[in-house]
N, C-alpha and C. Protein backbone atom coordinates (compact mmCIF):
# COMPACT_ATOMS: atom_id res chain seq x y z
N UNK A 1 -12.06 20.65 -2.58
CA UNK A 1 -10.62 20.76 -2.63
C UNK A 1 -9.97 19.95 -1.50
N UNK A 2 -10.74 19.65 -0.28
CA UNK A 2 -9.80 19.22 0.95
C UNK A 2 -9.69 17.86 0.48
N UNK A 3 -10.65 17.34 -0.26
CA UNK A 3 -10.29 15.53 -0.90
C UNK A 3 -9.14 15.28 -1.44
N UNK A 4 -9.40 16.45 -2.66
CA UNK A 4 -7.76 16.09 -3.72
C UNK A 4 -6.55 16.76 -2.63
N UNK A 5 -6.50 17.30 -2.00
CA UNK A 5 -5.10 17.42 -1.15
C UNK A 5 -4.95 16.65 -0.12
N UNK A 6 -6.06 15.74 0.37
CA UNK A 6 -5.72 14.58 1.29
C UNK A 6 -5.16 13.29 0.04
N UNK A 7 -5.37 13.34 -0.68
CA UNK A 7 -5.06 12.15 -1.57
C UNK A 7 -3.36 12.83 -2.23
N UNK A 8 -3.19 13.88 -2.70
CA UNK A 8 -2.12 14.42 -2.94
C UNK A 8 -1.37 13.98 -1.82
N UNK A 9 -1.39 14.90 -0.94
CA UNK A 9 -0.63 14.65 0.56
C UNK A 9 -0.64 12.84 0.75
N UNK A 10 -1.30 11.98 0.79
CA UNK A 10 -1.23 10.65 0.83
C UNK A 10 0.13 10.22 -0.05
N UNK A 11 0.38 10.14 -1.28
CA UNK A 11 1.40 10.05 -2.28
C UNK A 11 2.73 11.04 -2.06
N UNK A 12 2.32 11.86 -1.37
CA UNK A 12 3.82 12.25 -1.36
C UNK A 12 4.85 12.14 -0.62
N UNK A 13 5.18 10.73 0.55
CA UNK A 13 5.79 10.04 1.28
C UNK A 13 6.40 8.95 0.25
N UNK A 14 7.45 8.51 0.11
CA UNK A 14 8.06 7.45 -0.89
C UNK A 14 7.99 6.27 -0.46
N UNK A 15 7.39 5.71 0.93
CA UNK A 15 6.96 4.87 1.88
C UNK A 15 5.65 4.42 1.33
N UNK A 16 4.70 5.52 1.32
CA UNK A 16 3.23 5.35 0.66
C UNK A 16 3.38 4.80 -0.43
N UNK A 17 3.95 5.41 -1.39
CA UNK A 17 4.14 4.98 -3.03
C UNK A 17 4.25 3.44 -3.15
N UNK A 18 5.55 3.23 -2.24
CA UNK A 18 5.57 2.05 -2.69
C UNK A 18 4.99 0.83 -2.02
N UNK A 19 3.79 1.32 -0.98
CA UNK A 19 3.06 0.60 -0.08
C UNK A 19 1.69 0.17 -1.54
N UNK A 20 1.57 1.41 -2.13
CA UNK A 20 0.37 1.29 -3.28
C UNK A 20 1.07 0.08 -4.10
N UNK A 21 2.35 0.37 -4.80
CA UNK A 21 2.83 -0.37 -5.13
C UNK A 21 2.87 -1.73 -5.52
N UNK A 22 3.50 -1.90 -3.88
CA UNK A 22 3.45 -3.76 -3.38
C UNK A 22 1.54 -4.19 -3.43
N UNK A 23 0.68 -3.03 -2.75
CA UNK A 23 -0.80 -3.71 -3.07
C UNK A 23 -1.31 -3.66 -4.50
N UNK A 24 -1.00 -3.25 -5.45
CA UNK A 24 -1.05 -3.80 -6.73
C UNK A 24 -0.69 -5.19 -7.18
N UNK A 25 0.38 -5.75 -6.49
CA UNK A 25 0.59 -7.26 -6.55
C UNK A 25 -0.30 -8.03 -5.93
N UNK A 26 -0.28 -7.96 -4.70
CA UNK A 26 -1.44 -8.64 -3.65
C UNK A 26 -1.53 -8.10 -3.18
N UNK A 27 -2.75 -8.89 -2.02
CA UNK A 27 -3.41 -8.33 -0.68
C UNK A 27 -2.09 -8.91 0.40
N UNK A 28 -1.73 -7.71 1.21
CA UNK A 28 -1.13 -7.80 2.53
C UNK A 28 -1.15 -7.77 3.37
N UNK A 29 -0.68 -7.96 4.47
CA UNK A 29 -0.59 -7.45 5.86
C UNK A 29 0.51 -6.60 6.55
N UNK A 30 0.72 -6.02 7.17
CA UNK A 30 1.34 -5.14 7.98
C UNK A 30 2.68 -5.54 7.94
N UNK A 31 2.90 -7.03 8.54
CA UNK A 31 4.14 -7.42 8.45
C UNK A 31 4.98 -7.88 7.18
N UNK A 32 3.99 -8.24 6.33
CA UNK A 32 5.01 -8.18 4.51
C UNK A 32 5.21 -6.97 4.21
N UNK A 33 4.48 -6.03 4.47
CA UNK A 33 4.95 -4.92 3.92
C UNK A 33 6.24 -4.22 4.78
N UNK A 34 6.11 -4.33 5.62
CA UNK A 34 7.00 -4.05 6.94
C UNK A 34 8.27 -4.94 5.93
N UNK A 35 8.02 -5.93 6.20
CA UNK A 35 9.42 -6.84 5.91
C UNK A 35 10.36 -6.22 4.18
N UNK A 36 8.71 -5.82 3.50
CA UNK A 36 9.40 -5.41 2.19
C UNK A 36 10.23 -4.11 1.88
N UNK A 37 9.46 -3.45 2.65
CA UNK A 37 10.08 -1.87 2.82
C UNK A 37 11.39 -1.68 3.73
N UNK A 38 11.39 -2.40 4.86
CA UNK A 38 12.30 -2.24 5.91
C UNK A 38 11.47 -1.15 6.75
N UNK A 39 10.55 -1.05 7.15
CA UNK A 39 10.67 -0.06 8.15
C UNK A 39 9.79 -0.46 9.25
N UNK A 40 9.26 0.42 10.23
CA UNK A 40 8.80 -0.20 11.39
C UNK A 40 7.42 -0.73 11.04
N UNK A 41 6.78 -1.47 11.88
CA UNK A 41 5.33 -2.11 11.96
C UNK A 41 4.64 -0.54 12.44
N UNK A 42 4.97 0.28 13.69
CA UNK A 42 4.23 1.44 13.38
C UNK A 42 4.40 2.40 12.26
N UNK A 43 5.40 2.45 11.55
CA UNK A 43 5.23 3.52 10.58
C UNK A 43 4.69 2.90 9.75
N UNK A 44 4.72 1.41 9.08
CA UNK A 44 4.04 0.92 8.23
C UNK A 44 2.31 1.78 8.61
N UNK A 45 2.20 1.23 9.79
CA UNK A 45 0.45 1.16 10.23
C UNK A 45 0.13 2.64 10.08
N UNK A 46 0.92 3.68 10.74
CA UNK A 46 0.76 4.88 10.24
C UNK A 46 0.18 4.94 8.86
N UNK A 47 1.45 4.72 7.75
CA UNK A 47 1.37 4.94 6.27
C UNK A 47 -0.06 4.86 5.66
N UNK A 48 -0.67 3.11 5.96
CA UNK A 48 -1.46 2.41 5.85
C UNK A 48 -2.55 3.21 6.09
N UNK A 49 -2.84 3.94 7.29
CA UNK A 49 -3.94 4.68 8.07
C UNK A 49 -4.14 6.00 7.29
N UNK A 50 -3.02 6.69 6.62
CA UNK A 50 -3.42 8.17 6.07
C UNK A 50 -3.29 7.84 4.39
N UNK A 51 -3.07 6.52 3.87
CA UNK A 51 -3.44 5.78 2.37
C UNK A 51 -4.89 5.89 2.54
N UNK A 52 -5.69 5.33 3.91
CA UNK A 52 -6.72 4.54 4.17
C UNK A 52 -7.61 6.14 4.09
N UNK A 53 -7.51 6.87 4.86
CA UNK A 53 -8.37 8.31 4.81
C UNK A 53 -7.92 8.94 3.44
N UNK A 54 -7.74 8.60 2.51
CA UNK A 54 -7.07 8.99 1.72
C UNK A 54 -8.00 8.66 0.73
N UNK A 55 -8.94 7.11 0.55
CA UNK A 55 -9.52 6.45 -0.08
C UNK A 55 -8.83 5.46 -1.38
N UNK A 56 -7.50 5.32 -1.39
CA UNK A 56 -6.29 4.58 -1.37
C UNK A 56 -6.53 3.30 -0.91
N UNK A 57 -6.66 2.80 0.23
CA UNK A 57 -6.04 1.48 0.47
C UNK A 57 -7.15 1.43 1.82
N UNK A 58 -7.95 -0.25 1.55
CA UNK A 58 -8.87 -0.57 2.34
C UNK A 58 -8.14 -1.67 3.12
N UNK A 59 -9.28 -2.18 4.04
CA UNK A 59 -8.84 -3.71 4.43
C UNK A 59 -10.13 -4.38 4.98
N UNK A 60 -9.32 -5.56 5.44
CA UNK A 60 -10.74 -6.17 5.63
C UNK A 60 -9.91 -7.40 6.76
N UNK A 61 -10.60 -7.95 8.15
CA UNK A 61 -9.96 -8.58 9.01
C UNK A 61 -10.52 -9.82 8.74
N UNK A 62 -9.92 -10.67 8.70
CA UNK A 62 -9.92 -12.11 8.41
C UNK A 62 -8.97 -12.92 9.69
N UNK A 63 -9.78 -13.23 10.89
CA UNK A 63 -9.37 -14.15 12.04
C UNK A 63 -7.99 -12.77 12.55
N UNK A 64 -6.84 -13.78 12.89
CA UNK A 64 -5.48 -12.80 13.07
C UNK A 64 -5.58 -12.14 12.13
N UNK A 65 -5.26 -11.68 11.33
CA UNK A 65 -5.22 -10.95 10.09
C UNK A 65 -5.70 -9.75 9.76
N UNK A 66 -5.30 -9.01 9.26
CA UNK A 66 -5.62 -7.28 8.60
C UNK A 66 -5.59 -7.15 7.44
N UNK A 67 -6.12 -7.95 6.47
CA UNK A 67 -5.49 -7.45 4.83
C UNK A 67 -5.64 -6.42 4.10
N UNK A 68 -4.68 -5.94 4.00
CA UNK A 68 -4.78 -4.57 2.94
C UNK A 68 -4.81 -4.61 1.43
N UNK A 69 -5.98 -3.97 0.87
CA UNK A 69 -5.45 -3.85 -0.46
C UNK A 69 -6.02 -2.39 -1.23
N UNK A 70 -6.04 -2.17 -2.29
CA UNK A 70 -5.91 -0.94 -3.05
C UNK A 70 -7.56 -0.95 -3.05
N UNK A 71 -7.88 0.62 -2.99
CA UNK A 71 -9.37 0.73 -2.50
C UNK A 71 -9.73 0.53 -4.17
N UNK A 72 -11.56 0.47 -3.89
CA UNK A 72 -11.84 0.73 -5.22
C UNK A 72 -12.14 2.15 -5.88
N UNK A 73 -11.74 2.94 -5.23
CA UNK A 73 -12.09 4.27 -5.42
C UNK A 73 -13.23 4.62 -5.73
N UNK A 74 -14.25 4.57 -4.90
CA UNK A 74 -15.70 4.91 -4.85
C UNK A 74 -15.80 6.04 -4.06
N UNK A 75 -14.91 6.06 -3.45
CA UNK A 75 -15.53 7.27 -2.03
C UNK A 75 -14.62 8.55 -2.58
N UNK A 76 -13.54 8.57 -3.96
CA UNK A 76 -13.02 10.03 -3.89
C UNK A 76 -13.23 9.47 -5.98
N UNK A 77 -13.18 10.36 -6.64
CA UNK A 77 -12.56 10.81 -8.06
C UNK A 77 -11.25 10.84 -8.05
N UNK A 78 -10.74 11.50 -7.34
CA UNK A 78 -9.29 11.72 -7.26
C UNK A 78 -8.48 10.11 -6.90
N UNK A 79 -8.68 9.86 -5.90
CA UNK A 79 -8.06 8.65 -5.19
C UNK A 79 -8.53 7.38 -6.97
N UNK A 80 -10.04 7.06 -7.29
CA UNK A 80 -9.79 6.51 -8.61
C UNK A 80 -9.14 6.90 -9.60
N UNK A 81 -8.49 7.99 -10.20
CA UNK A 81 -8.00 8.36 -11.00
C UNK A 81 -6.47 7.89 -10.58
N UNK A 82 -5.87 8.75 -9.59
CA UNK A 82 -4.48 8.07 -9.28
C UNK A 82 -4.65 6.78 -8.98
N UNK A 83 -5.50 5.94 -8.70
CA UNK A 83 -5.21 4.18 -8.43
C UNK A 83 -4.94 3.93 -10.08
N UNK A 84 -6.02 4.46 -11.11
CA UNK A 84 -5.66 3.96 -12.17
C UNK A 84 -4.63 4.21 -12.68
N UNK A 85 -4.15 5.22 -12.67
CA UNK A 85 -3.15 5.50 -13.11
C UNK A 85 -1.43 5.07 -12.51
N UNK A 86 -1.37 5.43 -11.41
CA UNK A 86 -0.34 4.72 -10.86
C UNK A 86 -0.27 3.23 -11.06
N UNK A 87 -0.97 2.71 -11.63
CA UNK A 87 -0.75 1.48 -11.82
C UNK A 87 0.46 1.18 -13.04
N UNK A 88 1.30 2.08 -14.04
CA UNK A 88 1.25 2.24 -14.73
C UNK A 88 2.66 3.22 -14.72
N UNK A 89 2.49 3.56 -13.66
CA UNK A 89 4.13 4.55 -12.92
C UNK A 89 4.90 4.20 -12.34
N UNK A 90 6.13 4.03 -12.48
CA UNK A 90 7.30 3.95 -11.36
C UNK A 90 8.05 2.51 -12.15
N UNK A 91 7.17 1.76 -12.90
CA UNK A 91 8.00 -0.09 -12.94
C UNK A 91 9.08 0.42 -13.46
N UNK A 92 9.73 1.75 -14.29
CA UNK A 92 11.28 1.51 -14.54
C UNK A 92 12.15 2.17 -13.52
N UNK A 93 11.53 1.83 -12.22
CA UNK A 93 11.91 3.03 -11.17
C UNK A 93 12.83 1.78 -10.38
N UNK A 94 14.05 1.19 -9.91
CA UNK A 94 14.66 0.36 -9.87
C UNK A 94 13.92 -0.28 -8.40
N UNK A 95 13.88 1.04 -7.12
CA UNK A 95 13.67 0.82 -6.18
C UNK A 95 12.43 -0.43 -6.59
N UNK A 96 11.47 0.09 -6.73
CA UNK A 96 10.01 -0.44 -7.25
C UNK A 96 10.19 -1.53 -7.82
N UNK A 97 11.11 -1.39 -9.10
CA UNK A 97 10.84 -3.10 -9.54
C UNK A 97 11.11 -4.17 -8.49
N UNK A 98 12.24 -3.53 -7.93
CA UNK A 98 13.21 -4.57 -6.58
C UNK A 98 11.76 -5.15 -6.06
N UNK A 99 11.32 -4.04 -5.30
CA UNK A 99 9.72 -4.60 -4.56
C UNK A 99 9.18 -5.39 -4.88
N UNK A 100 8.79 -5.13 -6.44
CA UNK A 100 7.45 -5.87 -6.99
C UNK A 100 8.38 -6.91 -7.22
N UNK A 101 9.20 -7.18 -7.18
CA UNK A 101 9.84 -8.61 -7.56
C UNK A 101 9.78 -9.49 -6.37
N UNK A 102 9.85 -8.85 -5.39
CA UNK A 102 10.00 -9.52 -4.07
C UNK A 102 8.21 -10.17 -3.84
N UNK A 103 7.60 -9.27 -4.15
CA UNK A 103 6.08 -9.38 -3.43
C UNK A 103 5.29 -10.54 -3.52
N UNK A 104 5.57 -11.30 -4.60
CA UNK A 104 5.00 -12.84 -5.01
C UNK A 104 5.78 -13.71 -3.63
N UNK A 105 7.11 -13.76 -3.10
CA UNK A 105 7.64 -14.33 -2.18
C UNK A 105 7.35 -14.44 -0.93
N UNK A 106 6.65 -12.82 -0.63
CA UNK A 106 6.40 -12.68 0.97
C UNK A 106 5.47 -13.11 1.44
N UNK A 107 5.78 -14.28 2.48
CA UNK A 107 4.79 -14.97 3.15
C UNK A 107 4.81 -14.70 5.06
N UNK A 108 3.42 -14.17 5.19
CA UNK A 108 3.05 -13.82 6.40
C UNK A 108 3.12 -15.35 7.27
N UNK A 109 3.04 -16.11 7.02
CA UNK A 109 3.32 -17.02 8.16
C UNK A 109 4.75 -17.29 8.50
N UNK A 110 5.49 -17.25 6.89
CA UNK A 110 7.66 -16.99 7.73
C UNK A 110 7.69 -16.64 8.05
N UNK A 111 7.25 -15.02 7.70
CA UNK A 111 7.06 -13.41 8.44
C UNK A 111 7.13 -13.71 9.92
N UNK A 112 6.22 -14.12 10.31
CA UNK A 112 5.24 -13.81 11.63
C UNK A 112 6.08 -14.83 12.00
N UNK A 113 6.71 -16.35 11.72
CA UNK A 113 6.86 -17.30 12.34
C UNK A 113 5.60 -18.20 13.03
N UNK A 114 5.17 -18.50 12.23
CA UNK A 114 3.38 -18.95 12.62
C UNK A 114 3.52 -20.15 12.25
């Protein structure tokens, strides 16, 4: 039981949701998502960190870089079931489309100024 209520509890922030969201489009980093959502680089990293114990959302470091993307759900049932499925929830949700419309655009080197 403590799995499916860490993965419950993961989704029920509207921050998280649409962090799963934007990683359904691509792989990110901290600061596109930051830039997409509006909110801080720590609450992003927060979000990111209790997606991540969650079995939600992995990453992998590449030089500067942190990329995040949607786990494969090996390590919970629960966490694969909602990845599949949320894939599949929210697009007539306005906030969300706004996002996913944006997410093909955001580039970490404007971002960053690199």
């Amino acid at each position: 039981m403590k799995t499916f209520v860490k993965v419950m509890k993961a989704l029920s922030d509207p921050n998280r949701v649409k962090i799963l969201k934007l990683l359904q489009e691509k792989v990110m980093c901290v600061c596109e998502l930051q830039s997409a959502i509006g909110i801080s680089q720590p609450s992003v990293s927060k979000h990111l960190k209790i997606l991540e114990d969650a079995g939600l959302v992995d990453y992998q470091k590449e030089g500067l870089w942190v990329n995040y993307f949607l786990a494969d759900g090996n390590h919970s049932p629960y966490a694969a079931s909602l990845l599949g499925n949320i894939k599949h929830w929210l697009d007539d949700d306005p906030q969300i489309a706004e996002l996913v419309k944006k997410a093909p655009f955001l580039n970490r080197e404007e971002i960053c100024k690199l």
